[in-house]
N, C-alpha and C. Protein backbone atom coordinates (compact mmCIF):
# COMPACT_ATOMS: atom_id res chain seq x y z
N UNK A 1 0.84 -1.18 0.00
CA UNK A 1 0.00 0.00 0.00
C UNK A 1 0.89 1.24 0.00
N UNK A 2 0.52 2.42 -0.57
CA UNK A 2 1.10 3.48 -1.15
C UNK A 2 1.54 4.17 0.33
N UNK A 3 2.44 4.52 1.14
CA UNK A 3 2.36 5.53 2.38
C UNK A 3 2.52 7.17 1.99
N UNK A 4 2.29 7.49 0.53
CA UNK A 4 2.35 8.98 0.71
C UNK A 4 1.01 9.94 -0.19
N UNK A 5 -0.20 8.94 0.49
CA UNK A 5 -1.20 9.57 -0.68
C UNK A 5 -2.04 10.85 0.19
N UNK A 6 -2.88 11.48 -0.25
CA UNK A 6 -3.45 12.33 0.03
C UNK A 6 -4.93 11.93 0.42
N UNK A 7 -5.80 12.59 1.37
CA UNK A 7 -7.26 12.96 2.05
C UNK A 7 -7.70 14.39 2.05
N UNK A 8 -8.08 14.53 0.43
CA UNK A 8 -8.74 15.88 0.18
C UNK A 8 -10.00 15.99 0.21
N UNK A 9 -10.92 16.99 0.67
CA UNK A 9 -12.62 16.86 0.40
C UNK A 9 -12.30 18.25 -0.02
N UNK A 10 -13.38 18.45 -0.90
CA UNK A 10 -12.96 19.80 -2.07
C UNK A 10 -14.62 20.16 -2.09
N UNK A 11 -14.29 21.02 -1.12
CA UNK A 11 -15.77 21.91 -0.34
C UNK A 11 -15.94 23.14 -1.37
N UNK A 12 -17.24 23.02 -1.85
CA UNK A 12 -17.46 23.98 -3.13
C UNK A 12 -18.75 24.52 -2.69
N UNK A 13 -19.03 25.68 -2.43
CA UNK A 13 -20.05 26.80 -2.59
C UNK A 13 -21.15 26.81 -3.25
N UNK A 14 -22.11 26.47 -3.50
CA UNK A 14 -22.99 26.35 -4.83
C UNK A 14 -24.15 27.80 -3.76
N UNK A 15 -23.97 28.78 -3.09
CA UNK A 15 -24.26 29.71 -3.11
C UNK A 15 -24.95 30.59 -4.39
N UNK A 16 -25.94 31.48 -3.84
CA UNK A 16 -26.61 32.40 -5.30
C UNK A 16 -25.25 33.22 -6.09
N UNK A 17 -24.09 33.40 -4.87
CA UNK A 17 -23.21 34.41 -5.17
C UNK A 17 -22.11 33.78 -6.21
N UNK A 18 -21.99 32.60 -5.84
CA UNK A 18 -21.25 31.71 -6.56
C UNK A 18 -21.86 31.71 -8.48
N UNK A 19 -23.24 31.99 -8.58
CA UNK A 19 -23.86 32.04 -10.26
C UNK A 19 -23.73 33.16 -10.62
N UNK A 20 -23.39 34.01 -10.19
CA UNK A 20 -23.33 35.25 -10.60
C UNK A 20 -22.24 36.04 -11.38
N UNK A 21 -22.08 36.62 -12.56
CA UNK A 21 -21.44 37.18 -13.39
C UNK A 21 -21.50 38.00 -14.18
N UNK A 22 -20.55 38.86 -14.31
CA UNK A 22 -20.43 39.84 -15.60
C UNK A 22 -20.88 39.48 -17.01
N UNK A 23 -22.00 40.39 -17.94
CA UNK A 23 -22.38 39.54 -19.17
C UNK A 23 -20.75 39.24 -19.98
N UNK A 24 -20.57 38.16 -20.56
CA UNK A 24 -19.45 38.03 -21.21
C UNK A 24 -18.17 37.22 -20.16
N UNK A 25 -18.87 36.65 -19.23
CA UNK A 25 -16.99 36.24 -18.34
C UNK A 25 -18.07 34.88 -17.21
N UNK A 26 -17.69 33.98 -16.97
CA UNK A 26 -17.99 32.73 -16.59
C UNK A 26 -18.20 33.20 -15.34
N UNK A 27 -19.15 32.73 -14.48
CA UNK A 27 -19.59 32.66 -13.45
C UNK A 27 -18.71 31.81 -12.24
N UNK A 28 -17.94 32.45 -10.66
CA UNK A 28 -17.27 31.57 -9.84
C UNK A 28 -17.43 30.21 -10.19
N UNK A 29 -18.88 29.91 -9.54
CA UNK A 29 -19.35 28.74 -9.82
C UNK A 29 -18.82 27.32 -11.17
N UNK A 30 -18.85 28.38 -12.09
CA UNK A 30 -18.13 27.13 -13.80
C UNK A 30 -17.05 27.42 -13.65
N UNK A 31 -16.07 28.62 -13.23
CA UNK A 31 -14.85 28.18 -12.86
C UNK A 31 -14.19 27.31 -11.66
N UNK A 32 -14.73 27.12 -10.96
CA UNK A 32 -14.80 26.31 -9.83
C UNK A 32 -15.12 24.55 -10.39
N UNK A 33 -15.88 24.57 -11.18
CA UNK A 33 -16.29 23.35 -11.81
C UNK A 33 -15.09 22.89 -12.49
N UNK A 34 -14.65 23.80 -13.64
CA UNK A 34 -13.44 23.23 -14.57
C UNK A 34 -12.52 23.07 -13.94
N UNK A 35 -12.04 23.48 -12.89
CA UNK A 35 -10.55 23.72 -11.94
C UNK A 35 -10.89 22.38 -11.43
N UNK A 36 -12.37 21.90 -10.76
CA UNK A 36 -12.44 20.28 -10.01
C UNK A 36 -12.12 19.54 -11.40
N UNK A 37 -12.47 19.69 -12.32
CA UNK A 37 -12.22 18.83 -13.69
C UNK A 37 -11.21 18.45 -13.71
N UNK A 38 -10.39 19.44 -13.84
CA UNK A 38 -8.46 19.63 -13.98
C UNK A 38 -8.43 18.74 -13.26
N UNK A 39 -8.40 19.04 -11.99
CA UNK A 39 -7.45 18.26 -10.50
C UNK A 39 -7.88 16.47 -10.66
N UNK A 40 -9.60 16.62 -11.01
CA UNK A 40 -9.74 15.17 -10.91
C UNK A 40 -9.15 13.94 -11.91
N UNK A 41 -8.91 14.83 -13.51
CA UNK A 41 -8.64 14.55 -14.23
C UNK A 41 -7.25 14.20 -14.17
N UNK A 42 -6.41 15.21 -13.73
CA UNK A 42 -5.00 14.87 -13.71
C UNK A 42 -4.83 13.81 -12.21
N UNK A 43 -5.48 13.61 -11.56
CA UNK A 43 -5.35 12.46 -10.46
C UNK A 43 -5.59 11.37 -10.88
N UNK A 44 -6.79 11.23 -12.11
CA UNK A 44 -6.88 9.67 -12.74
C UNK A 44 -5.62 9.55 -13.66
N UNK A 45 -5.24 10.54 -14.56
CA UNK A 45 -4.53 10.41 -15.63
C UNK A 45 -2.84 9.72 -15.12
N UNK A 46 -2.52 10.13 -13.73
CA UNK A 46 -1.79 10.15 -13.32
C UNK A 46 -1.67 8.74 -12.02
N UNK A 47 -2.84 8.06 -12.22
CA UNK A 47 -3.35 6.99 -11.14
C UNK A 47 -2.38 7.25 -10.11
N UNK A 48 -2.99 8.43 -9.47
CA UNK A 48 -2.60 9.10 -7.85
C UNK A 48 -3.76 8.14 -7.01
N UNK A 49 -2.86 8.09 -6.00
CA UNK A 49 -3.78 6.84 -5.32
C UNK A 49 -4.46 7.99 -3.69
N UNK A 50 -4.07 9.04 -4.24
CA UNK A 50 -4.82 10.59 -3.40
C UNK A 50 -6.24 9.71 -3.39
N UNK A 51 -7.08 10.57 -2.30
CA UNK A 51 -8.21 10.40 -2.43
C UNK A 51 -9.02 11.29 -2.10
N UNK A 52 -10.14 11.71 -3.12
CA UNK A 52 -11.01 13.05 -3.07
C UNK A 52 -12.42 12.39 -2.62
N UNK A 53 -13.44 13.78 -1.74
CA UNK A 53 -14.12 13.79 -1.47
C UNK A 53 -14.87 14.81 -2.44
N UNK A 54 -16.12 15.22 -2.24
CA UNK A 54 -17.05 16.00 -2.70
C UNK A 54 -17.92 16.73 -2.45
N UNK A 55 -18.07 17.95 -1.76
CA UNK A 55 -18.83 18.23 -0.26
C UNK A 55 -19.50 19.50 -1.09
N UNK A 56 -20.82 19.84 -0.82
CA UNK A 56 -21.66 21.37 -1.83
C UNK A 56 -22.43 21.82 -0.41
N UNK A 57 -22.22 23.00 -0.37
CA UNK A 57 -22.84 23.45 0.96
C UNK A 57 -23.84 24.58 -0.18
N UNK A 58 -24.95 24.53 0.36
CA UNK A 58 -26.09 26.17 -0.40
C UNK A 58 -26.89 24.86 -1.09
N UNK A 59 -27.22 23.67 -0.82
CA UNK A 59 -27.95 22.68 -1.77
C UNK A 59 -28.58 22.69 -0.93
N UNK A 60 -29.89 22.15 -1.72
CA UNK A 60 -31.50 22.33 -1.15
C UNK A 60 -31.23 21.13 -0.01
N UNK A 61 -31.05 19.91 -0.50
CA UNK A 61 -30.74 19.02 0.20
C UNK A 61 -29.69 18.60 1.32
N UNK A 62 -29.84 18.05 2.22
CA UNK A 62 -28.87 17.86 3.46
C UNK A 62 -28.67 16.16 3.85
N UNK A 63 -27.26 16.31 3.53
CA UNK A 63 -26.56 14.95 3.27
C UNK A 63 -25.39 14.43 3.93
N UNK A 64 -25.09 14.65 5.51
CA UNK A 64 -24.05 15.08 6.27
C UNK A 64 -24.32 13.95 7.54
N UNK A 65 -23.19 13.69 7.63
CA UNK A 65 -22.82 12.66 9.15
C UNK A 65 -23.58 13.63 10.80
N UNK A 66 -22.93 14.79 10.56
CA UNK A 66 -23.04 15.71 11.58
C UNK A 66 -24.73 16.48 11.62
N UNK A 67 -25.25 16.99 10.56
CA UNK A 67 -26.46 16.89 10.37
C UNK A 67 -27.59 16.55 11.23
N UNK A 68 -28.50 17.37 11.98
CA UNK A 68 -29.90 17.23 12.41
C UNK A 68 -30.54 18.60 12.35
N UNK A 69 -31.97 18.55 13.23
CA UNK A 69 -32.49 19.41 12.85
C UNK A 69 -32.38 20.80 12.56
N UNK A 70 -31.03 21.51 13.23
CA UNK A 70 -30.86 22.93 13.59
C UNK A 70 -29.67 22.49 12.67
N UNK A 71 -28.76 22.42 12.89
CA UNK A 71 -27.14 22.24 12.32
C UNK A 71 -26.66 21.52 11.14
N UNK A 72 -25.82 22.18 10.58
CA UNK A 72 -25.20 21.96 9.47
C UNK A 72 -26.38 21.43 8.29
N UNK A 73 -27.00 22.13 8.28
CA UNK A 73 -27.57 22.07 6.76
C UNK A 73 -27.45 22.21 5.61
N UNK A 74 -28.27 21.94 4.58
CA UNK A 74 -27.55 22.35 3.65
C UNK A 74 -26.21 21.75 2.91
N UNK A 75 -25.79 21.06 3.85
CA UNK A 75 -24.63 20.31 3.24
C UNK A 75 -24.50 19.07 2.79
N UNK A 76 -24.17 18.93 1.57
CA UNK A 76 -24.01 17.66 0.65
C UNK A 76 -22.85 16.87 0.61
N UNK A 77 -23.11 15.83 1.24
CA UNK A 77 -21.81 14.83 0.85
C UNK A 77 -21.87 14.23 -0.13
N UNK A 78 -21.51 14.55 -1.59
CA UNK A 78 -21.79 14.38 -2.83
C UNK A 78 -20.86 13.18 -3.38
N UNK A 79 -20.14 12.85 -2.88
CA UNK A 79 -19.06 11.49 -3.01
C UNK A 79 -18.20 11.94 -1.81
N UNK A 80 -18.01 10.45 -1.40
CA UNK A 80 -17.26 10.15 -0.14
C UNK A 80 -16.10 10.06 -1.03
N UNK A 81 -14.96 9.78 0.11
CA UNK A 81 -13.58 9.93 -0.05
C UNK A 81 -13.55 9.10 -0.72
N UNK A 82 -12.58 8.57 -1.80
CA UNK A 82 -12.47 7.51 -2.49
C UNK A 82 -11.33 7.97 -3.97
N UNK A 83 -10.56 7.33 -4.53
CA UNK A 83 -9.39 7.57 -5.30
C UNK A 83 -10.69 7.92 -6.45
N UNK A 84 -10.15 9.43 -6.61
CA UNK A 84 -10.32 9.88 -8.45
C UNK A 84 -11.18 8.71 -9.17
N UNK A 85 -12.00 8.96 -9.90
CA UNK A 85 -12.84 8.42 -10.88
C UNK A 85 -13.41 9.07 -11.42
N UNK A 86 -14.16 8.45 -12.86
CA UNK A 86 -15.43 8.92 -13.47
C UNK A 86 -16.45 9.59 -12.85
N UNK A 87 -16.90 8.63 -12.25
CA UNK A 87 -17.91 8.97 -11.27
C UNK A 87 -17.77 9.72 -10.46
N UNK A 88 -16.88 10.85 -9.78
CA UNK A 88 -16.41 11.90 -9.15
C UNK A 88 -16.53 12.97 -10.41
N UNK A 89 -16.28 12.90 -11.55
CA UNK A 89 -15.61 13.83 -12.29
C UNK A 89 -17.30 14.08 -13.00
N UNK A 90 -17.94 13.05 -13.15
CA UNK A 90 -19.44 13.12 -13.71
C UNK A 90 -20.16 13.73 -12.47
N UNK A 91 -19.82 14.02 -11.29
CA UNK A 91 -20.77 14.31 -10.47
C UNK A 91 -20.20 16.40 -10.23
N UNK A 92 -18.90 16.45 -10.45
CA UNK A 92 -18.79 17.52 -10.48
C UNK A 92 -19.33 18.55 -11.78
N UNK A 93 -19.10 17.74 -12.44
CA UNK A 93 -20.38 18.23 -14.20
C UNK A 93 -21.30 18.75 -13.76
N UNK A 94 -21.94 17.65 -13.04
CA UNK A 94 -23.68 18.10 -12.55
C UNK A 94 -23.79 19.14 -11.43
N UNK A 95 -22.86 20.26 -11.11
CA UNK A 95 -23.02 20.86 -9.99
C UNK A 95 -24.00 21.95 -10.64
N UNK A 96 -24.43 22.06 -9.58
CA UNK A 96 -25.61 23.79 -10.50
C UNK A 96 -26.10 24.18 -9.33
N UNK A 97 -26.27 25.89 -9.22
CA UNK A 97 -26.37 26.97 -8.00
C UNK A 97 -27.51 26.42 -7.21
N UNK A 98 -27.19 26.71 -5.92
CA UNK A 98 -28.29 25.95 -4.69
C UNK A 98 -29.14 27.59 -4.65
N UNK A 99 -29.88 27.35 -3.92
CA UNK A 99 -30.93 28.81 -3.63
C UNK A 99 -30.81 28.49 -1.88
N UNK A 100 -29.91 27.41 -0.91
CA UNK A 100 -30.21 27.14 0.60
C UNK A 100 -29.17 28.17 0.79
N UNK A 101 -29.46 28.42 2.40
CA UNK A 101 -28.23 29.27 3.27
C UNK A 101 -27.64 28.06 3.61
N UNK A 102 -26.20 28.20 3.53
CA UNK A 102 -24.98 27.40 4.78
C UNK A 102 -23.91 28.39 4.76
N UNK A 103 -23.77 27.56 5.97
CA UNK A 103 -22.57 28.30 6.13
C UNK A 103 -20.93 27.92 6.05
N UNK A 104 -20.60 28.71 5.47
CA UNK A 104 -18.87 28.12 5.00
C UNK A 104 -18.22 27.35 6.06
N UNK A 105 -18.36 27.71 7.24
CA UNK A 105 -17.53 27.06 8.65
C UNK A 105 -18.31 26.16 8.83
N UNK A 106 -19.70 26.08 8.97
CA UNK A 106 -20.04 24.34 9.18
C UNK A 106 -19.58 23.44 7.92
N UNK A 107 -19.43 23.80 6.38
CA UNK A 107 -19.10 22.88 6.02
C UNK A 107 -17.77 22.39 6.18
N UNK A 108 -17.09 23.82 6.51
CA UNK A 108 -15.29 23.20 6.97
C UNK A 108 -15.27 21.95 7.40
N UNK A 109 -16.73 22.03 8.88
CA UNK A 109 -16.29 21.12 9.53
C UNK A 109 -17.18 19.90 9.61
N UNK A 110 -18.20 19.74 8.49
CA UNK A 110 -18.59 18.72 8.02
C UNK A 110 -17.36 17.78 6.89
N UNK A 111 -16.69 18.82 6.49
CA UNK A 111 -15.44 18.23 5.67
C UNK A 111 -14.52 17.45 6.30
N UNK A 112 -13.67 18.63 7.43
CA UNK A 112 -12.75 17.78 8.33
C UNK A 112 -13.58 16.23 9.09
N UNK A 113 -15.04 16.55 9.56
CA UNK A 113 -15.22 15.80 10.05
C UNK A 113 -15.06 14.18 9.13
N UNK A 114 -15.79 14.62 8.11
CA UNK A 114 -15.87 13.02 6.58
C UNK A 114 -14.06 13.08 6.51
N UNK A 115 -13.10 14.15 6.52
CA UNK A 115 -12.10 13.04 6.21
C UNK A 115 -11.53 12.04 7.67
N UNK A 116 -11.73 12.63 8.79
CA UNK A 116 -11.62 11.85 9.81
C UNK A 116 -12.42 10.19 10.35
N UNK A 117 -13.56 10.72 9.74
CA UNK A 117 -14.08 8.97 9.70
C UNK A 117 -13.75 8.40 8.63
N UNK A 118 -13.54 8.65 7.38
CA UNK A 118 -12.97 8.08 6.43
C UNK A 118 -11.90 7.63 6.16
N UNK A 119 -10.69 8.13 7.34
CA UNK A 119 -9.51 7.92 7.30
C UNK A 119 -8.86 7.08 8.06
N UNK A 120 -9.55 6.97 9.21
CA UNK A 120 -9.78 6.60 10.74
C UNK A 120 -9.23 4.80 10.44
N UNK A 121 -8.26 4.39 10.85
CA UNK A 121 -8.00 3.15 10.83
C UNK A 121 -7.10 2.85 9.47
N UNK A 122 -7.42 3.79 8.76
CA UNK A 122 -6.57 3.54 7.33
C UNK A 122 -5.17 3.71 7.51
N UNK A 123 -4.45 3.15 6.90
CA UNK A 123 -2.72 3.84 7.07
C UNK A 123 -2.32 3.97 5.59
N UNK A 124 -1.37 4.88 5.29
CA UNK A 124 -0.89 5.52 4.43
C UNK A 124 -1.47 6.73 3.86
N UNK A 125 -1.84 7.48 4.45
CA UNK A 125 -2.40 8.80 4.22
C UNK A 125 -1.33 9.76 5.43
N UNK A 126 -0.22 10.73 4.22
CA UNK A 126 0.83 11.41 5.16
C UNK A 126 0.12 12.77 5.30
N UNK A 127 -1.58 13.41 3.99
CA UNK A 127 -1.89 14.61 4.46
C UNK A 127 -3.11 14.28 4.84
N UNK A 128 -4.25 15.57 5.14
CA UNK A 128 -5.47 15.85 4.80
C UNK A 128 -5.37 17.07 5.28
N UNK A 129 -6.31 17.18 3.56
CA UNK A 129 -6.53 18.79 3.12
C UNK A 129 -7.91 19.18 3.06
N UNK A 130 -8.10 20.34 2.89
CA UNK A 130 -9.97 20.57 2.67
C UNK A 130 -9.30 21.74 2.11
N UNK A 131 -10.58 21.35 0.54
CA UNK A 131 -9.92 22.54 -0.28
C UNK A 131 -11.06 23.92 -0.42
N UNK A 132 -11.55 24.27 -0.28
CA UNK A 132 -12.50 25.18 -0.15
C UNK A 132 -12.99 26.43 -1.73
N UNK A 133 -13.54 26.17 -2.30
CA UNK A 133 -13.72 26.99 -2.77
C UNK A 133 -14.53 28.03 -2.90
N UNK A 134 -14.47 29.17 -2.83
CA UNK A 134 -15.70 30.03 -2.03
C UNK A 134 -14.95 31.35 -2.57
N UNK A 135 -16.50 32.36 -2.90
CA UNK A 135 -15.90 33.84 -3.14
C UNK A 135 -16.85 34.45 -1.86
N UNK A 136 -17.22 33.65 -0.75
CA UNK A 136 -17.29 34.41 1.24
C UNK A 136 -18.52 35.23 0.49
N UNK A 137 -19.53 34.88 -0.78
CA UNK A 137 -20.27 36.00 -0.74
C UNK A 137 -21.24 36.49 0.08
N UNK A 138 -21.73 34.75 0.65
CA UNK A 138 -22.81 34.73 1.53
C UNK A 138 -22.09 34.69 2.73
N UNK A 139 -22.70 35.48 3.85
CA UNK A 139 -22.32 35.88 5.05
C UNK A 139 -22.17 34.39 5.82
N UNK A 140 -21.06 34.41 6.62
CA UNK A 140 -21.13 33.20 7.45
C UNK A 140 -20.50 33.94 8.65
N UNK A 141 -20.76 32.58 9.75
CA UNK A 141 -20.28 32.89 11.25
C UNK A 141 -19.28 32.53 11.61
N UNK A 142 -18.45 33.72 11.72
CA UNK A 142 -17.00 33.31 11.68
C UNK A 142 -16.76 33.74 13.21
N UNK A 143 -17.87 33.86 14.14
CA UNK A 143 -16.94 33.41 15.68
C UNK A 143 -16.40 32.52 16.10
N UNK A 144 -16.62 31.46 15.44
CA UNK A 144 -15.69 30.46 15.83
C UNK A 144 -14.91 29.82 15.40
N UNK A 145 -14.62 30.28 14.13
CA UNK A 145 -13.56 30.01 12.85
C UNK A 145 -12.27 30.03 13.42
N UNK A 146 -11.83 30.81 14.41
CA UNK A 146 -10.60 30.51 14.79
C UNK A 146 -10.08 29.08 15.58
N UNK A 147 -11.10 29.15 16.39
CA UNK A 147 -11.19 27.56 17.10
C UNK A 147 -10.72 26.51 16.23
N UNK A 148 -11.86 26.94 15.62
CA UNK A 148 -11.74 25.68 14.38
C UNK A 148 -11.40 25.61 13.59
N UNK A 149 -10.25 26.69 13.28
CA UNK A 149 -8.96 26.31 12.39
C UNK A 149 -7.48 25.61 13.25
N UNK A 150 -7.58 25.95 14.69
CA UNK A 150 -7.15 25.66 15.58
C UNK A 150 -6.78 24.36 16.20
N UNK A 151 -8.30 23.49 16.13
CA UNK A 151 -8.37 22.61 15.93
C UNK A 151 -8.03 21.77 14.70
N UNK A 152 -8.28 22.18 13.56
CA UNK A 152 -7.91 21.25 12.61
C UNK A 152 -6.71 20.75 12.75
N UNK A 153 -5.52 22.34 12.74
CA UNK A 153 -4.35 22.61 12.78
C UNK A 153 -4.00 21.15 13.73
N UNK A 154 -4.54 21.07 14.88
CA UNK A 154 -4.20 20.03 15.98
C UNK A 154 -4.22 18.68 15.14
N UNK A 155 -5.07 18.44 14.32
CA UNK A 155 -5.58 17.36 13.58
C UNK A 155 -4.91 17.01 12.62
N UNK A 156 -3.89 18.10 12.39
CA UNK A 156 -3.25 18.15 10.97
C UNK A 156 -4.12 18.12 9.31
N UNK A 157 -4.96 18.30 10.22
CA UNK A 157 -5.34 18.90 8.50
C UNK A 157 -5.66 20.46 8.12
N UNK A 158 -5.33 20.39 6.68
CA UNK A 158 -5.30 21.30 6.46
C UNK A 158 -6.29 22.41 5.43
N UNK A 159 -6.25 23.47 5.88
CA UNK A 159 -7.46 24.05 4.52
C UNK A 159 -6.87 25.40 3.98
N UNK A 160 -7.38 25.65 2.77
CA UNK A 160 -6.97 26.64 1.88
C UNK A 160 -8.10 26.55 1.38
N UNK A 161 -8.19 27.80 0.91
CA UNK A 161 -9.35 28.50 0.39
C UNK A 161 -9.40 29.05 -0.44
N UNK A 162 -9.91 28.64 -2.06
CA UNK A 162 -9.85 29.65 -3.13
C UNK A 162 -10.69 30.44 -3.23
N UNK A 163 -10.97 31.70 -3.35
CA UNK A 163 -11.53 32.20 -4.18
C UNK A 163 -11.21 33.56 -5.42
N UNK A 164 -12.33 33.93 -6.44
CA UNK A 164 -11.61 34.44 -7.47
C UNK A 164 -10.72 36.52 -6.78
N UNK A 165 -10.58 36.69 -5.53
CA UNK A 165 -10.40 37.65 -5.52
C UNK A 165 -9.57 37.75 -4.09
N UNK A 166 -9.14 36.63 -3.07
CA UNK A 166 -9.01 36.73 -2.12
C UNK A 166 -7.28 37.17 -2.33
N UNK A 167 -7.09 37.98 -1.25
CA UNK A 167 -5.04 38.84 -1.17
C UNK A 167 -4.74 38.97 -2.70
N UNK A 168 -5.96 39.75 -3.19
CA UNK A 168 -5.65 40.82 -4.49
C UNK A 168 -6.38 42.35 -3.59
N UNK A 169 -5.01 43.27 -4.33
CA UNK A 169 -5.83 44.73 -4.08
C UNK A 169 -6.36 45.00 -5.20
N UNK A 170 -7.71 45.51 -5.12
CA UNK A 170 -8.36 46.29 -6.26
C UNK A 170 -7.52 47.57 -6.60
N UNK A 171 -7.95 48.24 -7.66
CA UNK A 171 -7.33 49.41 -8.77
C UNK A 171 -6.63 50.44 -7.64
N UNK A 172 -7.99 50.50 -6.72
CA UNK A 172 -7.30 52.17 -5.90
C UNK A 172 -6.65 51.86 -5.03
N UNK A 173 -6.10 50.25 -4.66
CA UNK A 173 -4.82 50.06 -4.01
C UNK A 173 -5.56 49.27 -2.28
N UNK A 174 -6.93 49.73 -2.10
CA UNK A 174 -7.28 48.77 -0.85
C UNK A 174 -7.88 47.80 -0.40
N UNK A 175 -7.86 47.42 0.28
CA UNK A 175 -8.41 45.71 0.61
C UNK A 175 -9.65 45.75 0.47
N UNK A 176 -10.67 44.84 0.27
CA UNK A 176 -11.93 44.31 0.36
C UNK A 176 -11.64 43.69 1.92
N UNK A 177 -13.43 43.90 2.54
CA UNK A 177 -13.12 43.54 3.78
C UNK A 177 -13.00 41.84 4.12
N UNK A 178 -12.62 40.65 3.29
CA UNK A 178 -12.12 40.27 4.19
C UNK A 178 -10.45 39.65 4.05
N UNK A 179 -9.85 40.86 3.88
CA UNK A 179 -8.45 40.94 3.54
C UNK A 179 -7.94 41.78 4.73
N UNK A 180 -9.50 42.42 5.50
CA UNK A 180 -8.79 42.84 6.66
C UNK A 180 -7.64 42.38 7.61
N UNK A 181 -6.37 42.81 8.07
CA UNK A 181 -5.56 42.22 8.91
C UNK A 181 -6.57 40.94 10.34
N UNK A 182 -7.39 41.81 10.70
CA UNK A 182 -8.44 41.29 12.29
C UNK A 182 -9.10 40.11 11.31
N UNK A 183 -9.47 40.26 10.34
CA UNK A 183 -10.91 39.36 9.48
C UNK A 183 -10.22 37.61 9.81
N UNK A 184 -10.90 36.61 9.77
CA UNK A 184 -10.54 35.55 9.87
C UNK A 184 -10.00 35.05 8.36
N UNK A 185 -10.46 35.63 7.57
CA UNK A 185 -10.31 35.45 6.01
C UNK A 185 -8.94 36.01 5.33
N UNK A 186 -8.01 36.80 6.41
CA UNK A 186 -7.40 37.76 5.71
C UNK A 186 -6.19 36.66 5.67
N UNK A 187 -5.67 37.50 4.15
CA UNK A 187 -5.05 36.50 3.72
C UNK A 187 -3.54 36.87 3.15
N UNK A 188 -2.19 36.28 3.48
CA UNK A 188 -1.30 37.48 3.14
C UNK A 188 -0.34 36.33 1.63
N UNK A 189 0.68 36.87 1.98
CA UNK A 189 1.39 36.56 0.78
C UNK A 189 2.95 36.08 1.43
N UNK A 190 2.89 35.06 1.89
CA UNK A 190 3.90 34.24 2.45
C UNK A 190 4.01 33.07 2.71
């Protein structure tokens, strides 16, 4: 068995903010789609024995370990952890904008949580990552985002967060707020 593969869940936004675009220029959302294409594509092409998850938070539906009546809604476990396939790469095709509220930090930790039972007893997994993709349009509760990056950190796993604008300055040279230094989001260049 391989000892240096990867435990990624690649937490994607399907938020209203996420469909939204300039006439003439692709919507977060389809760039977010082709970029999962890429990665999944070059993980089969490359029979990386990594293993991706599939997690959509803003879907009507609620599909989550952690999940009951009040908490973490909204969140889709759209494929469990499992090495690159078709069937991962056909399911990211089918993503299309949710109209639910979630929130970015419960799915963090509906993510961390699926790669921890999924991993749990396995050996040869040296990371886990949660890849996040999100342009933060929809408001989330970030009081406790520090904790619980805190915690992961303890857990060793890890998260990064794309989105199309995050530690860029706009034209007149200043931050969007959550590039603030205090913001939990802020994000530097090191």
């Amino acid at each position: 068995m391989a000892n240096n593969k990867e435990a990624m869940a690649l937490v994607v936004d399907i938020g209203a903010g996420m469909s939204e675009a300039a006439p003439g220029f692709d919507s977060p959302l389809q760039i977010t789609s082709d970029v999962l294409q890429m990665i999944v594509q070059r993980k089969m092409f490359q029979q990386s024995k990594d293993e991706l998850a599939l997690i959509l938070y803003g879907t009507d539906e609620t599909n989550n370990d952690l999940a009951d009546e009040n908490n973490y809604q909204n969140i889709n476990v759209a494929f469990s952890l499992s090495p690159a396939n078709w069937h991962l790469f056909e399911e990211i095709q089918k993503i299309k904008p949710g109209n639910a509220p979630a929130d970015l930090v419960d799915a963090i930790v509906v993510a961390a949580d699926h790669l921890r039972r999924e991993t749990e007893g396995k050996r040869g997994f040296v990371a886990k990552r949660v890849l996040l993709f999100t342009n933060a349009a929809t408001p989330f509760n970030d009081h406790s985002l520090k904790i619980i990056l805190e915690s992961l950190r303890r857990q060793d796993i890890i998260v990064d967060a794309i989105g199309p604008t995050w530690g860029q300055q706009d034209d007149d040279n200043q931050h969007d707020e959550n590039d603030r230094p205090d913001s939990p989001m802020h994000t530097s260049e090191h």
